[in-house]
Protein backbone atom coordinates (compact mmCIF):
# COMPACT_ATOMS: atom_id res chain seq x y z
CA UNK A 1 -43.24 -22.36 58.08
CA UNK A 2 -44.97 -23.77 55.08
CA UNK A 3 -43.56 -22.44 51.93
CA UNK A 4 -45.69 -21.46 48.66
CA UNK A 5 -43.54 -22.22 45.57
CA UNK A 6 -44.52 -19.83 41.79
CA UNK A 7 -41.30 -20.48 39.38
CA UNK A 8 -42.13 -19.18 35.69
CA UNK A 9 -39.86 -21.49 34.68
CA UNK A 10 -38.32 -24.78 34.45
CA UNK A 11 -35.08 -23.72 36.05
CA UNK A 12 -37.38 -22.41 39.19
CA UNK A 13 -39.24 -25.41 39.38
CA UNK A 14 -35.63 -27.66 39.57
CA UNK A 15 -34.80 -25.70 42.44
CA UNK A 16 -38.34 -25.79 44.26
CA UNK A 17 -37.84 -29.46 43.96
CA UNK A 18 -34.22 -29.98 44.69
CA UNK A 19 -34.82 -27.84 48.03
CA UNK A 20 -37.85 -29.99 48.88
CA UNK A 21 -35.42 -33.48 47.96
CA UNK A 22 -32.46 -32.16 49.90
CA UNK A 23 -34.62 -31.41 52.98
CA UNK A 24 -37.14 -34.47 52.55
CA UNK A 25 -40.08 -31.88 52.65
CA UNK A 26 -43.30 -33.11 50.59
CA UNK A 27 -44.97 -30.80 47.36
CA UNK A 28 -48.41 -30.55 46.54
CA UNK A 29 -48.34 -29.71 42.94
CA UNK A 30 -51.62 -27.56 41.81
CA UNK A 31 -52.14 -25.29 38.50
CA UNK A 32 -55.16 -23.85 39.30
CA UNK A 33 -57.01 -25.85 41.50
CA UNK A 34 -59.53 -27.03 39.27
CA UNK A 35 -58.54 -31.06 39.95
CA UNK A 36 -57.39 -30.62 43.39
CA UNK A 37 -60.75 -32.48 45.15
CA UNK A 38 -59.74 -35.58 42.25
CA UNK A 39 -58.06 -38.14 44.37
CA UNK A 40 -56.97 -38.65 48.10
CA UNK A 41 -56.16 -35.34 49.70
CA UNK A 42 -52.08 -34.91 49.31
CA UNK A 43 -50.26 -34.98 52.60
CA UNK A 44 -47.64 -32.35 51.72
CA UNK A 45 -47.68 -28.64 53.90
CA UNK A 46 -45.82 -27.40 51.23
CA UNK A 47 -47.42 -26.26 47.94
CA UNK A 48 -45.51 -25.74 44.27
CA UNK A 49 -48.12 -23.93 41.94
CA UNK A 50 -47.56 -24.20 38.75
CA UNK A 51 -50.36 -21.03 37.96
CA UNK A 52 -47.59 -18.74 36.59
CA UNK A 53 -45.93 -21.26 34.20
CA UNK A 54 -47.60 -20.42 31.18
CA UNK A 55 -47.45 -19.41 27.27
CA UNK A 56 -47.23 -20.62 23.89
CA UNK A 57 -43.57 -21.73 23.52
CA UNK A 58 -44.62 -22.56 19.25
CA UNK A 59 -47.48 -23.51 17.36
CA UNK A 60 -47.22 -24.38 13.58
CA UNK A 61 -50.58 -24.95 12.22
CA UNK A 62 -49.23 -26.72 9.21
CA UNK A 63 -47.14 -29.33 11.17
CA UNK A 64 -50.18 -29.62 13.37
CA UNK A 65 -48.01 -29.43 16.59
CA UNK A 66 -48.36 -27.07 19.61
CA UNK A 67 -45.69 -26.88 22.51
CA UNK A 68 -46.80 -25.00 25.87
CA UNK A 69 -45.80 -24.55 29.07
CA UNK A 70 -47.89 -27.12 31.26
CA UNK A 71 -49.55 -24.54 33.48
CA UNK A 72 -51.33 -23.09 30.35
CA UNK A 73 -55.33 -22.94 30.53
CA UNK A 74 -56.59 -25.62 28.49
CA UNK A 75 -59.44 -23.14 27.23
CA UNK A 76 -56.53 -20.28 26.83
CA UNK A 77 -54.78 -24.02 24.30
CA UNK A 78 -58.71 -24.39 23.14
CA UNK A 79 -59.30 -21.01 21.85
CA UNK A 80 -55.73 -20.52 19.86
CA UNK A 81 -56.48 -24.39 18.19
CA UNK A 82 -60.31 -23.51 17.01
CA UNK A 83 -59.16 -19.86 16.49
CA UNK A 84 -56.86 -21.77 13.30
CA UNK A 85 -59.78 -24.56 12.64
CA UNK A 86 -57.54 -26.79 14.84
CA UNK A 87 -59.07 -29.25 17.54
CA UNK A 88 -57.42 -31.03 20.68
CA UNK A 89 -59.40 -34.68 19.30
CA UNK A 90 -59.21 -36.46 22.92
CA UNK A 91 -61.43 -33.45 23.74
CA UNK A 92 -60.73 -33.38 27.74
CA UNK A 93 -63.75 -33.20 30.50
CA UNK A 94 -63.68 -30.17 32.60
CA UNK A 95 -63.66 -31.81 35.71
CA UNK A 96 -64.36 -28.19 37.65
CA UNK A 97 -68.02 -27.94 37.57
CA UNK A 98 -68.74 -31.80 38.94
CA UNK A 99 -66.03 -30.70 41.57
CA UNK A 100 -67.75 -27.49 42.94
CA UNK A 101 -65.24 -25.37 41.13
CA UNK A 102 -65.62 -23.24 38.03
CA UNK A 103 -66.06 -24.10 34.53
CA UNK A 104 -63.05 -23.72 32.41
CA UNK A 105 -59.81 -23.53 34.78
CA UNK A 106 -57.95 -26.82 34.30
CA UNK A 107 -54.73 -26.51 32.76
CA UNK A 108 -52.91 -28.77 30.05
CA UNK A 109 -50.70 -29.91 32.61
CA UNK A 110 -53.36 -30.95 34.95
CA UNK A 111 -55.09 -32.56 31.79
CA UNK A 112 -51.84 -34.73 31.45
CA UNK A 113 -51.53 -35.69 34.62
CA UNK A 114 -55.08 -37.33 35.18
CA UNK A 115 -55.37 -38.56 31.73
CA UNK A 116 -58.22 -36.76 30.83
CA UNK A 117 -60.40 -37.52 27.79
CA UNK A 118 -63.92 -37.07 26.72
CA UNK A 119 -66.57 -39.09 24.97
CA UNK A 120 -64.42 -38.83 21.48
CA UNK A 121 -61.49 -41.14 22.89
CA UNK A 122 -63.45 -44.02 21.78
CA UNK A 123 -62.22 -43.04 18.11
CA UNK A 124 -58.90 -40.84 18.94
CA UNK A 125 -57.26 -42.33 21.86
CA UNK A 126 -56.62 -40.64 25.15
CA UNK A 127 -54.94 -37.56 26.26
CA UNK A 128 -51.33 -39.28 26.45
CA UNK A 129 -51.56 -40.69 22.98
CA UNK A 130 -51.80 -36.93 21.33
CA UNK A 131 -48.05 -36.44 23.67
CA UNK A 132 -45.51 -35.71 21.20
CA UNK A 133 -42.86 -34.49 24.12
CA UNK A 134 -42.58 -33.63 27.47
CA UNK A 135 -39.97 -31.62 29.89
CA UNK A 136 -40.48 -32.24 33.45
CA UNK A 137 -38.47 -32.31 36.54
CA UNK A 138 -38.28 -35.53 38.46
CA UNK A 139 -38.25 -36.04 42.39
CA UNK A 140 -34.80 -36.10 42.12
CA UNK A 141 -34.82 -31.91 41.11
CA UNK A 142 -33.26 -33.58 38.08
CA UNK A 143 -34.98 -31.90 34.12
CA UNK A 144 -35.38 -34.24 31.69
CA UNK A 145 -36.35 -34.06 27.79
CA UNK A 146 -38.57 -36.91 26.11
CA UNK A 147 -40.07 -37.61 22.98
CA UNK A 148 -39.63 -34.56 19.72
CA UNK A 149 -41.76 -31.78 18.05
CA UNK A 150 -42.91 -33.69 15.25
CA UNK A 151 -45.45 -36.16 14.40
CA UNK A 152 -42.85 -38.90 13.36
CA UNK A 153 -40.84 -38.83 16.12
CA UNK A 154 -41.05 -41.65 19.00
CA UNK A 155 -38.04 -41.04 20.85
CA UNK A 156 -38.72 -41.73 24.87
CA UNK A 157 -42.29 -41.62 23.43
CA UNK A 158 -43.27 -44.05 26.28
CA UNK A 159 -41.97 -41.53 28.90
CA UNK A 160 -44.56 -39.14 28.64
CA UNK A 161 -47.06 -42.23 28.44
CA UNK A 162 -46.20 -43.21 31.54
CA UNK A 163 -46.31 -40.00 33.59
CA UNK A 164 -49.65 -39.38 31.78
CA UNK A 165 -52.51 -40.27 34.46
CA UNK A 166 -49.72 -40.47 37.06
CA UNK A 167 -51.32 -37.43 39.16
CA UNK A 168 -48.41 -35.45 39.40
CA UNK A 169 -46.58 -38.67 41.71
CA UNK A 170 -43.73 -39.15 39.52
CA UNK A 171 -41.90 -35.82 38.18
CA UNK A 172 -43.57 -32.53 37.54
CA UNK A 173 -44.33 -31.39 34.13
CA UNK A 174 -43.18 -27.87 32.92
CA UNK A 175 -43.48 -27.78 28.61
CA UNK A 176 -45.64 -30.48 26.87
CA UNK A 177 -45.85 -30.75 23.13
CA UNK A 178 -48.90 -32.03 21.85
CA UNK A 179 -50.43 -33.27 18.00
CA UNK A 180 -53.22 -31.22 17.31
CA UNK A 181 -55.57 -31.95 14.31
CA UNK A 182 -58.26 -30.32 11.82
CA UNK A 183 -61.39 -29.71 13.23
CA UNK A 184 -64.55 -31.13 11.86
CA UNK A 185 -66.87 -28.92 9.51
CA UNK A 186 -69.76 -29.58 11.29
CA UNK A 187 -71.75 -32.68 13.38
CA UNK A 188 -74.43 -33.83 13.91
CA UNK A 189 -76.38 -36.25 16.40
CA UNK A 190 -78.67 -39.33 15.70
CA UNK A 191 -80.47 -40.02 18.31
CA UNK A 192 -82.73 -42.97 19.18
CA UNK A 193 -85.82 -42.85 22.17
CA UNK A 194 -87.07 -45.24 24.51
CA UNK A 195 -84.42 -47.65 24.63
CA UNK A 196 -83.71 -50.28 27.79
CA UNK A 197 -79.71 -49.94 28.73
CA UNK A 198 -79.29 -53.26 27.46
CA UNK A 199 -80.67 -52.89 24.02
CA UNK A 200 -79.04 -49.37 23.88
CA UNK A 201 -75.78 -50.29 24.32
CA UNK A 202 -76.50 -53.43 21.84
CA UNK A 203 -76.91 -50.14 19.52
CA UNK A 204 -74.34 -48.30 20.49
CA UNK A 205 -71.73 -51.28 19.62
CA UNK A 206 -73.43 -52.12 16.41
CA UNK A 207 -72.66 -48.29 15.58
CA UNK A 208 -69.28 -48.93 16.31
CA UNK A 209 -68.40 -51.70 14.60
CA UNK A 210 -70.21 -50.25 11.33
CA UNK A 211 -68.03 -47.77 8.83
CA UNK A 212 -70.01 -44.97 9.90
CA UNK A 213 -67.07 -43.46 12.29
CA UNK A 214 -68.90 -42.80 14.94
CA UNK A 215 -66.90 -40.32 17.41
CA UNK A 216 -69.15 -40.33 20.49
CA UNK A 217 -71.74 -42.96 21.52
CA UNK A 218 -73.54 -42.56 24.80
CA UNK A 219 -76.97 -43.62 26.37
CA UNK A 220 -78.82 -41.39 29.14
CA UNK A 221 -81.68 -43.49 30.92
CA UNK A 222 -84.75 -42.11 31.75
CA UNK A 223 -84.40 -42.05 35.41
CA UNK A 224 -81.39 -39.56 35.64
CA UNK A 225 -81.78 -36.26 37.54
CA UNK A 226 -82.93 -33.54 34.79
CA UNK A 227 -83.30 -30.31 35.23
CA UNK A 228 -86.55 -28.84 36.94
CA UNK A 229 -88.33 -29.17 33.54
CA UNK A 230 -87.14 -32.94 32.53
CA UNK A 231 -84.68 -31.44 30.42
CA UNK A 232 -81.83 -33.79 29.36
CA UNK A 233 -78.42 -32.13 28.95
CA UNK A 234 -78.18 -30.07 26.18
CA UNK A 235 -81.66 -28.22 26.24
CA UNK A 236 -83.60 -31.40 25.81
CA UNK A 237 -86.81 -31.50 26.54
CA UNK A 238 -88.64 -34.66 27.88
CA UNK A 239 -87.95 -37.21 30.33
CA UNK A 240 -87.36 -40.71 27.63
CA UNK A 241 -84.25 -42.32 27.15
CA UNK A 242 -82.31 -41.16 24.70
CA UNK A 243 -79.12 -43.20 23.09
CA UNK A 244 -76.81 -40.72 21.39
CA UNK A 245 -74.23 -41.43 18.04
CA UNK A 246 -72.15 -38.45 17.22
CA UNK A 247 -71.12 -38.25 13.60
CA UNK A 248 -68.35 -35.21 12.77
CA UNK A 249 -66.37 -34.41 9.48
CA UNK A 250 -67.94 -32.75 6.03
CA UNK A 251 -71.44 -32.00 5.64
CA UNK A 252 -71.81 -34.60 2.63
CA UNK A 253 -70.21 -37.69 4.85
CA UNK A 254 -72.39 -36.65 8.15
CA UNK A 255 -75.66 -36.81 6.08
CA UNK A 256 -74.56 -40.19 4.57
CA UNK A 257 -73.23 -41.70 7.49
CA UNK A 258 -76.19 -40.74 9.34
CA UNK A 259 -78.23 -42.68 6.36
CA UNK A 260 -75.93 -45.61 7.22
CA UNK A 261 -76.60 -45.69 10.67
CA UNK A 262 -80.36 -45.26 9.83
CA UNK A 263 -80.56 -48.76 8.01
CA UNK A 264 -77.81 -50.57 10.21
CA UNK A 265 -80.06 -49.38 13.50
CA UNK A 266 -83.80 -49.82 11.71
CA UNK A 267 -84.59 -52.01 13.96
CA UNK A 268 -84.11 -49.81 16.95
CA UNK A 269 -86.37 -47.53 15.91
CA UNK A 270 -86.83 -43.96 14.34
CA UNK A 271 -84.11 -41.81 14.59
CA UNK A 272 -84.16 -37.71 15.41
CA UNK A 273 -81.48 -35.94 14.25
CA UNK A 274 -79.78 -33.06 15.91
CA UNK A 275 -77.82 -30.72 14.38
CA UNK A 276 -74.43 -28.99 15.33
CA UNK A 277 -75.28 -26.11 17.87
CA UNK A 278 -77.51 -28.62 19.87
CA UNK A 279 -75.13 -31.56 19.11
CA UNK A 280 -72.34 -29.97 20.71
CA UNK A 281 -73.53 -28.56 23.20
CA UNK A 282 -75.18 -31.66 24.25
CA UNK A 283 -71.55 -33.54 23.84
CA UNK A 284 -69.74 -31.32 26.28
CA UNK A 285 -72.82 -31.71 28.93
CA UNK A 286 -71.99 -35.69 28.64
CA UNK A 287 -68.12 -34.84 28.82
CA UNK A 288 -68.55 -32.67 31.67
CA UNK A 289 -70.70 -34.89 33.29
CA UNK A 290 -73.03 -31.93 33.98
CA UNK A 291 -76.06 -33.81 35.27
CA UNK A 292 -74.21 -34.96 38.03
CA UNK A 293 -72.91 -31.33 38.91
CA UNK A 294 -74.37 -29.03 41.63
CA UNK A 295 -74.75 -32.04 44.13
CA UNK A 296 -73.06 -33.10 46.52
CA UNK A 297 -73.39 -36.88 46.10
CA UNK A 298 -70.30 -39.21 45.73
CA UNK A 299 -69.62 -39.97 41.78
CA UNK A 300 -68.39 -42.93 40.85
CA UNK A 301 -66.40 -43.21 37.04
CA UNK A 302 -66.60 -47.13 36.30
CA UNK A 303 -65.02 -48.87 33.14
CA UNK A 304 -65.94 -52.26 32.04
CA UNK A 305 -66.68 -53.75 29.49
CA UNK A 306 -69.53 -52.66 27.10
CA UNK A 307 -71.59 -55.44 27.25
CA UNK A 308 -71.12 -56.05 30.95
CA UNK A 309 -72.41 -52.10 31.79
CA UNK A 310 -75.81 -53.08 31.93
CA UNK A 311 -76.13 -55.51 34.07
CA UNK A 312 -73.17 -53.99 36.82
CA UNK A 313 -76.30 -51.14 36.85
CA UNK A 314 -78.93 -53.41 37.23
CA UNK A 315 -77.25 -55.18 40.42
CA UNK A 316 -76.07 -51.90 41.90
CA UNK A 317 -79.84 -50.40 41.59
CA UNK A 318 -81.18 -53.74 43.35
CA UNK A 319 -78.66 -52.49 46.21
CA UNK A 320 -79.41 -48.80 46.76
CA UNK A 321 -80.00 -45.46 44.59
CA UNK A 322 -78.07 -45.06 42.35
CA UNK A 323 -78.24 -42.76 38.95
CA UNK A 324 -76.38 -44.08 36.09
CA UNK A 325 -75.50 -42.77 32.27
CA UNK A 326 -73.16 -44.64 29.73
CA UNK A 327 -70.46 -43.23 27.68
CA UNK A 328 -67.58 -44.82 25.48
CA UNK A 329 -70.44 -47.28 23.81
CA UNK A 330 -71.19 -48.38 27.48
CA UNK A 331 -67.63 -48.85 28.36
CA UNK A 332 -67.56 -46.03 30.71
CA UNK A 333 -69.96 -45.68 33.20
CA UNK A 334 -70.84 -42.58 35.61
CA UNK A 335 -72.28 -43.19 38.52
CA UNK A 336 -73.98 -41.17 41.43
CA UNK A 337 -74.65 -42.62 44.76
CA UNK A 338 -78.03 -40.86 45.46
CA UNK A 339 -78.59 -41.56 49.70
CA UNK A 340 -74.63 -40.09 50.08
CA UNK A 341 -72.85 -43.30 51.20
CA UNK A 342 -69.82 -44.17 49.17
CA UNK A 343 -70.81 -47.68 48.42
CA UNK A 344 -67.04 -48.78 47.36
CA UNK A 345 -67.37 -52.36 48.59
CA UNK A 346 -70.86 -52.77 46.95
CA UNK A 347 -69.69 -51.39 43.44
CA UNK A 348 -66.09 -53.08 43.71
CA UNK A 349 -67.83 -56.08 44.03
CA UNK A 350 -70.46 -55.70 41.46
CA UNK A 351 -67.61 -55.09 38.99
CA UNK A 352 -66.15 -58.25 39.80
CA UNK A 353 -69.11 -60.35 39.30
CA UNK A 354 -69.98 -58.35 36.23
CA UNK A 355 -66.89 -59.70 34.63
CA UNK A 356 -64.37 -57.22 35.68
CA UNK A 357 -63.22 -53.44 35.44
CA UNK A 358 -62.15 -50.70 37.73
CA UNK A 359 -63.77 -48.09 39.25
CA UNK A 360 -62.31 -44.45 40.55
CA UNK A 361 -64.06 -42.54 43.24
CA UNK A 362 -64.28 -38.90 41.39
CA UNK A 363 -66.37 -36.50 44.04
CA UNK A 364 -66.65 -37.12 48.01
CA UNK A 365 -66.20 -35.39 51.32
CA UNK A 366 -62.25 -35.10 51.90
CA UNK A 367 -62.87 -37.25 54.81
CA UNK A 368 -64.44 -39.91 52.81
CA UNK A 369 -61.40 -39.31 50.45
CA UNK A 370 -58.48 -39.78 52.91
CA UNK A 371 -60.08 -43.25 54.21
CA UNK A 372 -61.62 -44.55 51.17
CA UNK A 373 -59.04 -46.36 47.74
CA UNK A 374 -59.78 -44.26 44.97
CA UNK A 375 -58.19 -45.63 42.57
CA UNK A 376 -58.79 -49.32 41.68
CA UNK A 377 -56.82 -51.55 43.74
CA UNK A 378 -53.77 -53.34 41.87
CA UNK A 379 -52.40 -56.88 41.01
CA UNK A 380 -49.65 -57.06 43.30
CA UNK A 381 -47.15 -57.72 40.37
CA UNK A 382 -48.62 -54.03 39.30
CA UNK A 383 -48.40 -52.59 42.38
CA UNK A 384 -44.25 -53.88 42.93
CA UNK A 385 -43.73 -52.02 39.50
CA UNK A 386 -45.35 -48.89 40.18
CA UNK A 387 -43.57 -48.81 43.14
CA UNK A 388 -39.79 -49.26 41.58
CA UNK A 389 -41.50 -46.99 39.12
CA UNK A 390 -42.10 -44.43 42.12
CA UNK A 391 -38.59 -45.08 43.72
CA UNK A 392 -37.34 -44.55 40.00
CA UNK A 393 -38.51 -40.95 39.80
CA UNK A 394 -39.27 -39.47 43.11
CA UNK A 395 -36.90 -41.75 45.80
CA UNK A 396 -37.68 -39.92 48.32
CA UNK A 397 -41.10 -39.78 47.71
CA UNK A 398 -41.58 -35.46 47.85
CA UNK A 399 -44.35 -34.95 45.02
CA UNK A 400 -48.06 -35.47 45.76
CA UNK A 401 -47.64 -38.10 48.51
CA UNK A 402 -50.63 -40.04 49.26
CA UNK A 403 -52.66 -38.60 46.42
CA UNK A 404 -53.25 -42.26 44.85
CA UNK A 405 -52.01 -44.51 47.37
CA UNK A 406 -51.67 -43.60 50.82
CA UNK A 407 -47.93 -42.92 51.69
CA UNK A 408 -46.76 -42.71 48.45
């Protein structure tokens, strides 16, 4: 009979897992569901949901650190942070609405375990670098401690690192302790019309490498699927590209660093400026990838490098339909595959000749899923070590099998 595993706590979940190591049963590990379409479908009858493993275990404001239980809702971790004029900085996509699920279900533990980060990572890092300390249970039912509760501290700091993005493969995570830090007085958006991709992203660079601190830089083409009224996300109107710099931190520094990138960008063009409702809400549209939600075409998430973005778009649209937007300067790119074919030997191979990068299948059929490589393929020498890594943690290979790599 398939079993359905709820511990509230770590001592339950080292016991769900030593039963499943002792008889060589697989575990699907799930929080809320929210990520569960987000790689290959897990070949495990048995599920260990992690829904119930929640709560603030300590949160001191002043020392900027938070510690939670891992199957906490990352709005639930959102709320108390704001509520104290605290943000999460690597500002993680809600990956429910592109999925077909609900807005605003993920947890912090499913956040780890994919990595997740929005368009701000290109000035605060990723997910796993705002890891402080982590308790999980490896595939051995064995619980072990890494890293501390304070900033300073890098004990085992890599530990954490490395079962961030790791899909719940390696050990399963039950308290995480995360930095946390101020949030911004306000932002606003300066926002350029008209531009080709190319010269865009030639913008969006220049931003970067300019002192104006620029904490999100995207570009949305002109040919992306708006809403019924050509409305780009965020409420606006008009069917022009638009190339996007996010500027946060005191009202005095936005206004001059939007004066900055006003000269530095002159020849560009004219600038609009948006202000903070409007910014933001426009910022989480681009992090959620909402003009890709509410289809049911495959999505594509592609880094490469900035400068190569461009022109992996341009030989991909000479191929088939395809909808693009840029994020990360260019570096990331989204992708929709508009006539419903998955296109993974096409857009593997336009990376290459692009200049290189890696690509993740994010939305398809399960059946596309289970027969398709989701994840970029590895080196060899990088696929032998995740493998000892693998062997390391979970011998006997119990905890999301197959959801990366099939039979593993």
């Amino acid at each position: 009979m398939d079993a359905s595993f709820k511990p509230r706590a770590t001592r339950q979940v080292e016991d769900a897992v030593k039963w499943a190591a002792a008889e060589e049963q697989p575990l699907e590990i799930v929080g809320h569901g929210s990520k569960r379409k987000l790689g290959r479908p897990v070949q495990a009858a048995h599920v260990l949901d992690l829904s119930d493993l929640t709560g603030i275990d300590s949160y001191e404001p002043a020392e900027l650190v938070l510690t939670v239980k891992a199957g906490t809702p990352i709005a639930e971790i959102e709320k108390l942070v704001d509520d104290n004029g605290q943000e999460l900085s690597f500002e993680p996509m809600d990956y429910g609405p592109l999925l077909g699920g609900e807005p605003g279900r993920g947890t912090i533990g499913g956040v780890l375990a994919a990595n997740l980060s929005g368009p701000r990572r290109i000035k605060s890092g990723a997910a796993r670098d705002h890891v402080l300390g982590m308790e999980a249970v490896s595939g051995r039912g064995e619980i072990f401690n890494s890293g501390g509760k304070v900033v300073k501290n890098v004990t085992g700091y890599d530990l954490p690192r490395a079962l961030c993005g790791a899909f719940g493969t390696l050990a399963v995570a039950t308290t995480v302790t995360l930095k946390v830090n101020p949030k911004p007085e306000t932002s606003a958006t300066f926002l350029l019309g008209g531009l080709n991709e190319a010269d865009a992203v030639k913008a969006l660079c220049r931003a970067m490498g300019s002192s104006a601190e620029v904490s999100g830089a995207a570009h949305l083409p002109a040919d992306l699927p708006f809403g019924p009224n050509g409305d780009l996300p965020g409420g606006l109107g008009g069917t022009s590209a638009r190339t996007l710099l996010r500027l946060e931190g005191f009202e005095t520094s936005v206004d001059y660093r939007f004066r900055t990138l006003e000269k530095l960008l002159g020849d560009f063009g004219t600038p609009d400026r948006l202000e903070a409702p409007q910014s933001e809400e426009l910022w989480r549209n681009i992090r959620d990838v909402k003009v890709f939600a509410g289809s049911g075409t495959p999505v594509w998430r592609v880094s490469v490098a900035p400068s190569d973005g461009p022109r992996l778009v341009a030989r991909l649209k000479a191929a088939f339909d395809v909808s693009a937007f840029y994020d990360w300067s260019g570096g990331l790119v989204w992708l929709s595959c508009n006539d419903g074919a998955v296109h993974d030997g096409e857009i593997r191979m336009a990376i290459a000749a692009a200049g290189g990068g890696h690509a993740t299948l994010v939305r398809a059929d399960s059946s596309v899923r289970a027969n398709v490589a989701i994840f970029q393929p590895q080196p060899d020498a990088l696929a032998a070590l995740s493998r000892r890594l693998k062997g390391q943690f979970d011998p006997k290979g119990i905890l999301n099998p197959g959801r990366m790599v099939t039979g593993v």
